[in-house]
C-alpha atoms as a PDB file:
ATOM      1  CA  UNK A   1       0.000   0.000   0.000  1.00  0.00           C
ATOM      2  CA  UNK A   2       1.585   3.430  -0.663  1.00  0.00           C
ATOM      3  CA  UNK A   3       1.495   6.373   1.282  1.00  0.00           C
ATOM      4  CA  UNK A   4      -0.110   8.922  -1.612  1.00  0.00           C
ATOM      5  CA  UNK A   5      -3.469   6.524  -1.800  1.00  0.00           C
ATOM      6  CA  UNK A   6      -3.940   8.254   1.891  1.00  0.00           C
ATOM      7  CA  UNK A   7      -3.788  11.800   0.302  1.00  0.00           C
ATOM      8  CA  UNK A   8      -6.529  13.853   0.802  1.00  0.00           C
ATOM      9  CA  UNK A   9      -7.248  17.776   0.541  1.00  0.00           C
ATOM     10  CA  UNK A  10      -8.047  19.794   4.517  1.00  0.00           C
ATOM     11  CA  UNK A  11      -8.463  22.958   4.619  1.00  0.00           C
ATOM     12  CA  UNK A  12      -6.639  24.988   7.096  1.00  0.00           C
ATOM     13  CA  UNK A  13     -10.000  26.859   8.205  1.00  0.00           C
ATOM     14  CA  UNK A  14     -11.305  22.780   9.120  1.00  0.00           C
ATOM     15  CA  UNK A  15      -8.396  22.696  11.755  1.00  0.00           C
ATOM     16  CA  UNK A  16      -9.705  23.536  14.916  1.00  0.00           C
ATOM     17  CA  UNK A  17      -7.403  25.731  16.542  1.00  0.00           C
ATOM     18  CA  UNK A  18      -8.976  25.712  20.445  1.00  0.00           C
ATOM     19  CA  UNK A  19     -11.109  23.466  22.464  1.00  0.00           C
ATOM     20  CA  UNK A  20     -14.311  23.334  22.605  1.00  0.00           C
ATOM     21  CA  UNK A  21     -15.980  24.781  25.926  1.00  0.00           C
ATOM     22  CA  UNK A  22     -17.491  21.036  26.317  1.00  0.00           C
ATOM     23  CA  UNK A  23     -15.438  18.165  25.320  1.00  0.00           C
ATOM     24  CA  UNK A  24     -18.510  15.630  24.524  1.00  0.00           C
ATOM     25  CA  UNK A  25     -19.795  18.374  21.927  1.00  0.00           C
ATOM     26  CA  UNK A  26     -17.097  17.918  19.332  1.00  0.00           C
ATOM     27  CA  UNK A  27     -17.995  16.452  16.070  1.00  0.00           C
ATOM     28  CA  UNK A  28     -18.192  12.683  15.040  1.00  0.00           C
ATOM     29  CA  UNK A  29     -18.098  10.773  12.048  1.00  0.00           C
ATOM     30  CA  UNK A  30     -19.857   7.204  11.709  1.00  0.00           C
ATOM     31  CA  UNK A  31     -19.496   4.909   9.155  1.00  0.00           C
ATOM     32  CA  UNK A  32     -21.312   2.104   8.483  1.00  0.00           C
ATOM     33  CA  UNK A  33     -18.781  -0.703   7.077  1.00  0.00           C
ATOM     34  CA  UNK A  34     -21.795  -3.124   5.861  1.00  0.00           C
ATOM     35  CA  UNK A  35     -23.722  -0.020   3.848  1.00  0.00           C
ATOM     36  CA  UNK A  36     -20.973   2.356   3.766  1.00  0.00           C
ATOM     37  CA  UNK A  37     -23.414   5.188   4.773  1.00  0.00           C
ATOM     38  CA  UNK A  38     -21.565   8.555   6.229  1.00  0.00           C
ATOM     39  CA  UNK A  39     -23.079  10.272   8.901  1.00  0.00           C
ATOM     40  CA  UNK A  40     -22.422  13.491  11.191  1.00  0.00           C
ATOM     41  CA  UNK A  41     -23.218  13.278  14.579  1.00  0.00           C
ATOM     42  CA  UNK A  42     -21.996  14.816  17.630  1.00  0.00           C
ATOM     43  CA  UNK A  43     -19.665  12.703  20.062  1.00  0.00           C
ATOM     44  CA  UNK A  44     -21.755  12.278  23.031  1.00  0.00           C
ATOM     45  CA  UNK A  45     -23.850  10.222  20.194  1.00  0.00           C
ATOM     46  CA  UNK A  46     -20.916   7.435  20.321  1.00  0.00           C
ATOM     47  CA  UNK A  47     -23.007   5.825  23.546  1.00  0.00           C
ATOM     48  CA  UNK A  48     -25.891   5.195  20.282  1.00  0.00           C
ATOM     49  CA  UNK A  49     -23.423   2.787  18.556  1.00  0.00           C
ATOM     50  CA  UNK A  50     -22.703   0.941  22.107  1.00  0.00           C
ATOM     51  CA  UNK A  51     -24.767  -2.577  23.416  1.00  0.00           C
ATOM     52  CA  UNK A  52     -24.646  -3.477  26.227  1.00  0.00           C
ATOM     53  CA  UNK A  53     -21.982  -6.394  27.097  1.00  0.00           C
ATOM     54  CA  UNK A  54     -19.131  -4.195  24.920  1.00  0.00           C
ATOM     55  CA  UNK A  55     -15.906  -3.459  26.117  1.00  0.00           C
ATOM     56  CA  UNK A  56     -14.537  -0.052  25.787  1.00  0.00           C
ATOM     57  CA  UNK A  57     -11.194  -0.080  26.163  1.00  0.00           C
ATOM     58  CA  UNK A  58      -9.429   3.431  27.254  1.00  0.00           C
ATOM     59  CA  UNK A  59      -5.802   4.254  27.360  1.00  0.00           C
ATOM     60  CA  UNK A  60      -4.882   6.082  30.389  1.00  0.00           C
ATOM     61  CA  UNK A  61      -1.873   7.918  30.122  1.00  0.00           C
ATOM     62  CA  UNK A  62      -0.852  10.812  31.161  1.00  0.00           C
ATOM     63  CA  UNK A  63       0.740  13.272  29.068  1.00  0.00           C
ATOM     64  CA  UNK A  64       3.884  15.526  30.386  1.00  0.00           C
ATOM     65  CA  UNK A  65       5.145  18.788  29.661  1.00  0.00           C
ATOM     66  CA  UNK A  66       7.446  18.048  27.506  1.00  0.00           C
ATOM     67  CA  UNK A  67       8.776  20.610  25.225  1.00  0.00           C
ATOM     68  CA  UNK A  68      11.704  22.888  26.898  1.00  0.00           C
ATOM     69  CA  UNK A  69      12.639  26.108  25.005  1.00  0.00           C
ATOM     70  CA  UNK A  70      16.380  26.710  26.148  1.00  0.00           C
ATOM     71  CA  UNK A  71      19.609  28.221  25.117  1.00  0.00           C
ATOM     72  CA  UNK A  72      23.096  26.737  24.885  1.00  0.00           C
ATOM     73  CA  UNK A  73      26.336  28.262  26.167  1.00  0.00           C
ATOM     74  CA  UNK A  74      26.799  30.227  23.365  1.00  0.00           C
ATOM     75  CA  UNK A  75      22.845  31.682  23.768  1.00  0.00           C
ATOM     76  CA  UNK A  76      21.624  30.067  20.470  1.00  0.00           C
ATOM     77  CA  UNK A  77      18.173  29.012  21.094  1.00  0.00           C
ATOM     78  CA  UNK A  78      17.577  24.672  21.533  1.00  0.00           C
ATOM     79  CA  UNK A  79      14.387  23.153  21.814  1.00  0.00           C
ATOM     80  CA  UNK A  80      13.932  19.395  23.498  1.00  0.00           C
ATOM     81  CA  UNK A  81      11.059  17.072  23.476  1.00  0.00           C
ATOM     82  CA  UNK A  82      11.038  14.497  26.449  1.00  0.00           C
ATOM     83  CA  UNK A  83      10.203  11.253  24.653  1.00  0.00           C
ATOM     84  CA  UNK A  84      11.425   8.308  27.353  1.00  0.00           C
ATOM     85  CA  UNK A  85      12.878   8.316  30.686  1.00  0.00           C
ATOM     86  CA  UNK A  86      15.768   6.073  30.376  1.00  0.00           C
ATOM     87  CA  UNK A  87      17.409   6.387  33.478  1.00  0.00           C
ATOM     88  CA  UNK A  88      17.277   8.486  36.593  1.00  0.00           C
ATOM     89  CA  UNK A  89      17.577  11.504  34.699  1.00  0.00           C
ATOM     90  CA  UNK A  90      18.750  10.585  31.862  1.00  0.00           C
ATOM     91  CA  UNK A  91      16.145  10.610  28.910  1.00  0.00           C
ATOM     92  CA  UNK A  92      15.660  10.090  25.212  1.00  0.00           C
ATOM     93  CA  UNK A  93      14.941  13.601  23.356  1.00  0.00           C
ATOM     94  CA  UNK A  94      14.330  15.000  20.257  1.00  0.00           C
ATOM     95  CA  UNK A  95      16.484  18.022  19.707  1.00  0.00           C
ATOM     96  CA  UNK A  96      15.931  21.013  17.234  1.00  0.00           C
ATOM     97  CA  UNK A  97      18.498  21.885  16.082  1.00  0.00           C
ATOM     98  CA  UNK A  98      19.846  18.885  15.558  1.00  0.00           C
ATOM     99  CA  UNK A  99      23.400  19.973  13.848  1.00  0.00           C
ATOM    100  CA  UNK A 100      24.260  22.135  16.980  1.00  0.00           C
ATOM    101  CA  UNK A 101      23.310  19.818  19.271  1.00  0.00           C
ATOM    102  CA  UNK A 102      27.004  17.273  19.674  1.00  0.00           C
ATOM    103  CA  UNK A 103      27.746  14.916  22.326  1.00  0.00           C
ATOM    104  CA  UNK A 104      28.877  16.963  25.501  1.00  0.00           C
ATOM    105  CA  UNK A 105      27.114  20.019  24.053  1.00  0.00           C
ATOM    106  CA  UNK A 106      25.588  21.715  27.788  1.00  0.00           C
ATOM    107  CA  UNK A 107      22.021  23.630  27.741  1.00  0.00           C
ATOM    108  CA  UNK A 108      20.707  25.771  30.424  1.00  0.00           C
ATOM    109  CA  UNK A 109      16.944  25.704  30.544  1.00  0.00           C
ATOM    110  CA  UNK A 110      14.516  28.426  32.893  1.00  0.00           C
ATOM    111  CA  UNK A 111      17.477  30.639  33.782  1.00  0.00           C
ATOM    112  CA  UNK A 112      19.287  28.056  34.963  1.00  0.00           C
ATOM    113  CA  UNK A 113      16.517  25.922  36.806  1.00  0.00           C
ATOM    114  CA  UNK A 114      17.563  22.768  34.635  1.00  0.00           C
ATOM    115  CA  UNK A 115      20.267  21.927  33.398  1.00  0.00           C
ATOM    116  CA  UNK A 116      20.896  19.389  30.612  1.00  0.00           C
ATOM    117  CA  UNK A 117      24.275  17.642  28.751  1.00  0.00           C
ATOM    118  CA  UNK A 118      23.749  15.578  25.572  1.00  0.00           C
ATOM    119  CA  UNK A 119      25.691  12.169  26.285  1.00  0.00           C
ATOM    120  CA  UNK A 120      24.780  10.337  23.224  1.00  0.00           C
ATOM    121  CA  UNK A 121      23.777  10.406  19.918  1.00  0.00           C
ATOM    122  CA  UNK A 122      21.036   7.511  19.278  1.00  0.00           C
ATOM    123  CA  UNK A 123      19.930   5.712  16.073  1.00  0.00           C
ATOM    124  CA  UNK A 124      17.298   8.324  14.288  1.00  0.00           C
ATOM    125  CA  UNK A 125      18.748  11.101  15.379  1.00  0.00           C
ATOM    126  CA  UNK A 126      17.496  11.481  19.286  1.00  0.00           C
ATOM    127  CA  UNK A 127      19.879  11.990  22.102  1.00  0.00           C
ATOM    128  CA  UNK A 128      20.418  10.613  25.285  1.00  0.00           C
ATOM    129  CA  UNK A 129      20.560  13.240  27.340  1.00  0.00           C
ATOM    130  CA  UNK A 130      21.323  13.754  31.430  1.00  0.00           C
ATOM    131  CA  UNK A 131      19.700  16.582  33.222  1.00  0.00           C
ATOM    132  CA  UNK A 132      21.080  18.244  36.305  1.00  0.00           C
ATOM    133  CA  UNK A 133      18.829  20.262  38.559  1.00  0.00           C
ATOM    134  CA  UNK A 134      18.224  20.777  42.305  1.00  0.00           C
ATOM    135  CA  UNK A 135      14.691  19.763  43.816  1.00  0.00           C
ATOM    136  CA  UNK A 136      11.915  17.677  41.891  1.00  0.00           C
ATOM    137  CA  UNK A 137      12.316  16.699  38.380  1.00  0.00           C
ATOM    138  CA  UNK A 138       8.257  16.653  37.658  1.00  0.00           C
ATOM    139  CA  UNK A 139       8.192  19.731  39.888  1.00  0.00           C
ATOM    140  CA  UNK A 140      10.225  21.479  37.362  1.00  0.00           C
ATOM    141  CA  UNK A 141       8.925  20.228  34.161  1.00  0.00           C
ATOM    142  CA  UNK A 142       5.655  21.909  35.672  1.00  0.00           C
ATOM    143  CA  UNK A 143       7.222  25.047  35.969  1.00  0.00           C
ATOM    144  CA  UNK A 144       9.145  25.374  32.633  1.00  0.00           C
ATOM    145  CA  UNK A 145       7.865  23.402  30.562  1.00  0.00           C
ATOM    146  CA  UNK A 146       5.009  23.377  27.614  1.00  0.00           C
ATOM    147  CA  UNK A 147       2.552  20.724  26.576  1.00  0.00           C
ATOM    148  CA  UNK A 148       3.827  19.218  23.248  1.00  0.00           C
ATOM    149  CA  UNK A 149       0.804  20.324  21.106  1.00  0.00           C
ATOM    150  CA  UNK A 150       0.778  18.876  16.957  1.00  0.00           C
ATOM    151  CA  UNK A 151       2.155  20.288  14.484  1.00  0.00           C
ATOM    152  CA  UNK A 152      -0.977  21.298  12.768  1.00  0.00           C
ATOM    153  CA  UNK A 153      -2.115  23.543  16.450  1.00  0.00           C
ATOM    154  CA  UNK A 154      -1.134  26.901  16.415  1.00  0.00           C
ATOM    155  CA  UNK A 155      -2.564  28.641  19.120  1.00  0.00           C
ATOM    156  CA  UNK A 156      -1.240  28.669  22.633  1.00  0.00           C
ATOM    157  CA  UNK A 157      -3.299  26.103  25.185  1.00  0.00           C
ATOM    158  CA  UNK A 158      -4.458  27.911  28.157  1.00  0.00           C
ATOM    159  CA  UNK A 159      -5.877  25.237  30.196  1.00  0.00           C
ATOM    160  CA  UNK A 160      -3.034  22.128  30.309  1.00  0.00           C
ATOM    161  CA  UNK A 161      -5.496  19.770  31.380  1.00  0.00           C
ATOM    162  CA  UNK A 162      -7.611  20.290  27.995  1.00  0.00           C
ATOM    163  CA  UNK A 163      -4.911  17.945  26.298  1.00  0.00           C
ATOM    164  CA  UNK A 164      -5.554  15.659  28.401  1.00  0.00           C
ATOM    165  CA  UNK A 165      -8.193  13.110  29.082  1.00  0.00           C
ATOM    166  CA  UNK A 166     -10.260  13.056  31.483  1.00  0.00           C
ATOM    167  CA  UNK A 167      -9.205   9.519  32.772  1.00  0.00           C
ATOM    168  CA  UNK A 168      -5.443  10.552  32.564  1.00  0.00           C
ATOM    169  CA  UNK A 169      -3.650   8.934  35.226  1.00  0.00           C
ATOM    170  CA  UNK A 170       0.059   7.201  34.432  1.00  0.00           C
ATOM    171  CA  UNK A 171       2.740  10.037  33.846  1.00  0.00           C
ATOM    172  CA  UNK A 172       4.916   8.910  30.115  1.00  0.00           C
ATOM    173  CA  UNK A 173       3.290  10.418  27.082  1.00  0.00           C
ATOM    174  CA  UNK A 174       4.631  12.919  24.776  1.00  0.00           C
ATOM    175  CA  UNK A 175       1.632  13.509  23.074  1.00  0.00           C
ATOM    176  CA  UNK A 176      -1.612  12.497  24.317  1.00  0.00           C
ATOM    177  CA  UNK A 177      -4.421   9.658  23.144  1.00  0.00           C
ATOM    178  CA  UNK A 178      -6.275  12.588  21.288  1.00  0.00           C
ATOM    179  CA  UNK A 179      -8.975   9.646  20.212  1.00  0.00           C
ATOM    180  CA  UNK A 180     -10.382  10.114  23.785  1.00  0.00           C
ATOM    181  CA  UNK A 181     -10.100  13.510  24.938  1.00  0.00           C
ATOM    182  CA  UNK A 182     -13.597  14.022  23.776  1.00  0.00           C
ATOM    183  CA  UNK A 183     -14.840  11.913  26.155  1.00  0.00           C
ATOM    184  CA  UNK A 184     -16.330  13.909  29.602  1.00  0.00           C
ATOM    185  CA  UNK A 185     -16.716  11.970  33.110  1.00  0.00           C
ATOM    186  CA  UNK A 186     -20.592  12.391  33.104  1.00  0.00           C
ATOM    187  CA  UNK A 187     -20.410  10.237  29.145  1.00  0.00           C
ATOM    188  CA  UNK A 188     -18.596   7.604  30.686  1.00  0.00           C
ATOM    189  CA  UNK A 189     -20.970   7.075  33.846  1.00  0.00           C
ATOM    190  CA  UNK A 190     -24.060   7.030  31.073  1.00  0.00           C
ATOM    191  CA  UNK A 191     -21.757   4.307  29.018  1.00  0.00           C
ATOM    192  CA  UNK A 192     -21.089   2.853  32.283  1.00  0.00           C
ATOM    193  CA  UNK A 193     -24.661   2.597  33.131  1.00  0.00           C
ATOM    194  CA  UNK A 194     -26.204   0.895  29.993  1.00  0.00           C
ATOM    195  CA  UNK A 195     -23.955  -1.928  30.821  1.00  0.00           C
ATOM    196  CA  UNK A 196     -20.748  -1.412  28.772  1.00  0.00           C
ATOM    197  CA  UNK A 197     -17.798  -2.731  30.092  1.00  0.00           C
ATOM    198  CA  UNK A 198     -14.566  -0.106  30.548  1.00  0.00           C
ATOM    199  CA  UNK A 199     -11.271  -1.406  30.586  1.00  0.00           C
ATOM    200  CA  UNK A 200      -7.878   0.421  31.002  1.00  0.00           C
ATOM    201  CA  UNK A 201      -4.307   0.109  29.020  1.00  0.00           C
ATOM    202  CA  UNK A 202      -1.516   2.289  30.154  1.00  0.00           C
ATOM    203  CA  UNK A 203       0.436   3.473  26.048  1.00  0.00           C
ATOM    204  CA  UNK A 204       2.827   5.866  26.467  1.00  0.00           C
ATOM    205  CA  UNK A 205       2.915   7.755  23.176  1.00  0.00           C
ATOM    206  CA  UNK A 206       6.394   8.228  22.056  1.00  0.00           C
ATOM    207  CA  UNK A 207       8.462   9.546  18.608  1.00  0.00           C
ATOM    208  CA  UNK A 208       6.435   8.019  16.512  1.00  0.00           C
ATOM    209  CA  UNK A 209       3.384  10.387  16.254  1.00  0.00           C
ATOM    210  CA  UNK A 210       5.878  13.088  15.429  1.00  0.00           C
ATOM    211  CA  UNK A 211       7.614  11.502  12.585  1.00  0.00           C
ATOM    212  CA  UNK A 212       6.410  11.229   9.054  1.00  0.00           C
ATOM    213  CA  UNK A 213       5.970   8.302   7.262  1.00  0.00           C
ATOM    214  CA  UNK A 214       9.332   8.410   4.666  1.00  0.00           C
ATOM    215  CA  UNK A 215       8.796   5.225   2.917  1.00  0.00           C
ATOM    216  CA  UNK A 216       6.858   5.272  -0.655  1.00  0.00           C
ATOM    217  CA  UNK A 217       5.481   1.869   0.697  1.00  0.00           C
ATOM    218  CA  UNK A 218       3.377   1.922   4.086  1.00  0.00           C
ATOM    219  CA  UNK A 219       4.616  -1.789   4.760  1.00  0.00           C
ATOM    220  CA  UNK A 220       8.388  -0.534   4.896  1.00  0.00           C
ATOM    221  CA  UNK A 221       8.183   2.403   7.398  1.00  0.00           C
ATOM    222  CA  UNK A 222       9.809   1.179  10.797  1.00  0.00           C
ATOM    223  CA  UNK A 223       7.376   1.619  13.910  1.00  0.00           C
ATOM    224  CA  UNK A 224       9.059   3.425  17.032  1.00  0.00           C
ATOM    225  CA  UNK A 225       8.341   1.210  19.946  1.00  0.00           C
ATOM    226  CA  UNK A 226       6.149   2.577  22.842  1.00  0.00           C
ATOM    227  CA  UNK A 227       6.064   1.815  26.211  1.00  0.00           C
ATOM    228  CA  UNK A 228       2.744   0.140  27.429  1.00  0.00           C
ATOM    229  CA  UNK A 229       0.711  -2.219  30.238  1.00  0.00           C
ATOM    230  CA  UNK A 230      -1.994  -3.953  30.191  1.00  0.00           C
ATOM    231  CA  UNK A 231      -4.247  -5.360  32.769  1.00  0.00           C
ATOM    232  CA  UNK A 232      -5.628  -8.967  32.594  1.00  0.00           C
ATOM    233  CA  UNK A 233      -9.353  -9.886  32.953  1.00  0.00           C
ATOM    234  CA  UNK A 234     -11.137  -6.623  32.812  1.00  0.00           C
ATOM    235  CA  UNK A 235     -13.512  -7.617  29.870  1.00  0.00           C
ATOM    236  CA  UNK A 236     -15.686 -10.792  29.346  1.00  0.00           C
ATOM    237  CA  UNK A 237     -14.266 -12.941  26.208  1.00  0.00           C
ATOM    238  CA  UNK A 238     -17.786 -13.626  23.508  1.00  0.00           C
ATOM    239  CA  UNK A 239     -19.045 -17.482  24.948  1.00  0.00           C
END
């Protein structure tokens, strides 16, 4: 399968820029695979196309605030994305831009509240990089650091929690399970409550939602791997 038979034309003015004021009111599309019948609904409408005894399965993590806007030694401006803790304080990161960015390159982040030192260049063009700081790492990324919106959202976020979802619990993603941030507390209670099963996974989205698709052939591109978890026996199997 190649890549251009997923081409299609959207306009810029279709790209919604902010949130709506209530999640559950964002559009939805249903198809029908046996008639192939298109229709517009709104989400809250996905409890319609639920029976009772179905699973829904949810993934719950948590998105961080991972992009850092910082500036190395010599004050040219750096930008990291946090995609994977690999050790205590040492993490995998995309780095822009890449070609200043050399093993034992230092970059001061917040006036100095982080620190960071690039230890390693990895396969794909990440680094390994350590981070130095005094206090609590999560603390900081708080304070400093910016929600790592797509490419295609221009407009600041004002409310952090608004890219997440509302079941967001285990701390890993850089970019969150947007398939679900439409759903609302009181939408899951009604689902809840006409008998449908809710199950959790815990996928940490990683490098791969940020990178494009290079092959000509879909069947070629290379997957990133993604950390994930998955709890046993939360959903009947069909008799």
């Amino acid at each position: 399968m190649k890549v251009t038979e997923f081409n299609y034309n959207l306009p810029d003015e279709l790209i919604a820029q902010t949130p709506l004021a209530k999640r559950d009111e964002s559009r939805l599309m249903v198809l029908n695979r046996k008639t192939k019948k298109i229709e517009h609904k709104v989400f809250k409408d996905i409890i319609d196309y639920l029976k009772p005894g179905d699973c829904l399965v949810r993934n719950n993590t948590k998105v961080i605030p991972a992009r850092l806007y910082g500036k190395k030694e010599t004050g040219a401006n750096i930008e990291f994305l946090l995609l994977k803790q690999m050790e205590e304080d040492t993490w995998e990161t995309i780095v822009r831009p890449g070609n200043k960015l050399h093993i034992g390159t230092k970059v001061n982040f917040g006036n100095g509240l982080l620190q960071a030192t690039i230890l390693d260049v990895l396969p794909g063009g990440t680094r390994k990089v350590k981070f130095y700081y005094e206090g609590i790492f999560n603390e900081i990324l708080d304070r400093i650091g910016l929600m790592p919106l797509p490419p295609y959202i221009h407009k600041e976020l004002k409310e952090r929690d608004r890219y997440q979802t509302v079941y967001a619990k285990y701390e890993g993603s850089a970019a969150a399970p947007t398939a679900g941030l439409h759903f609302t507390n009181e939408l899951l209670e009604k689902i809840k409550n006409k008998g449908i099963e809710i199950a959790n996974v815990t996928l940490h989205v990683g490098i791969g939602t940020f990178r494009p698709v290079k092959e000509e052939v879909v069947e070629e591109h290379i997957m990133h791997e993604e950390h994930y978890s998955i709890l046993r026996g939360r959903c009947r199997k069909d008799k």
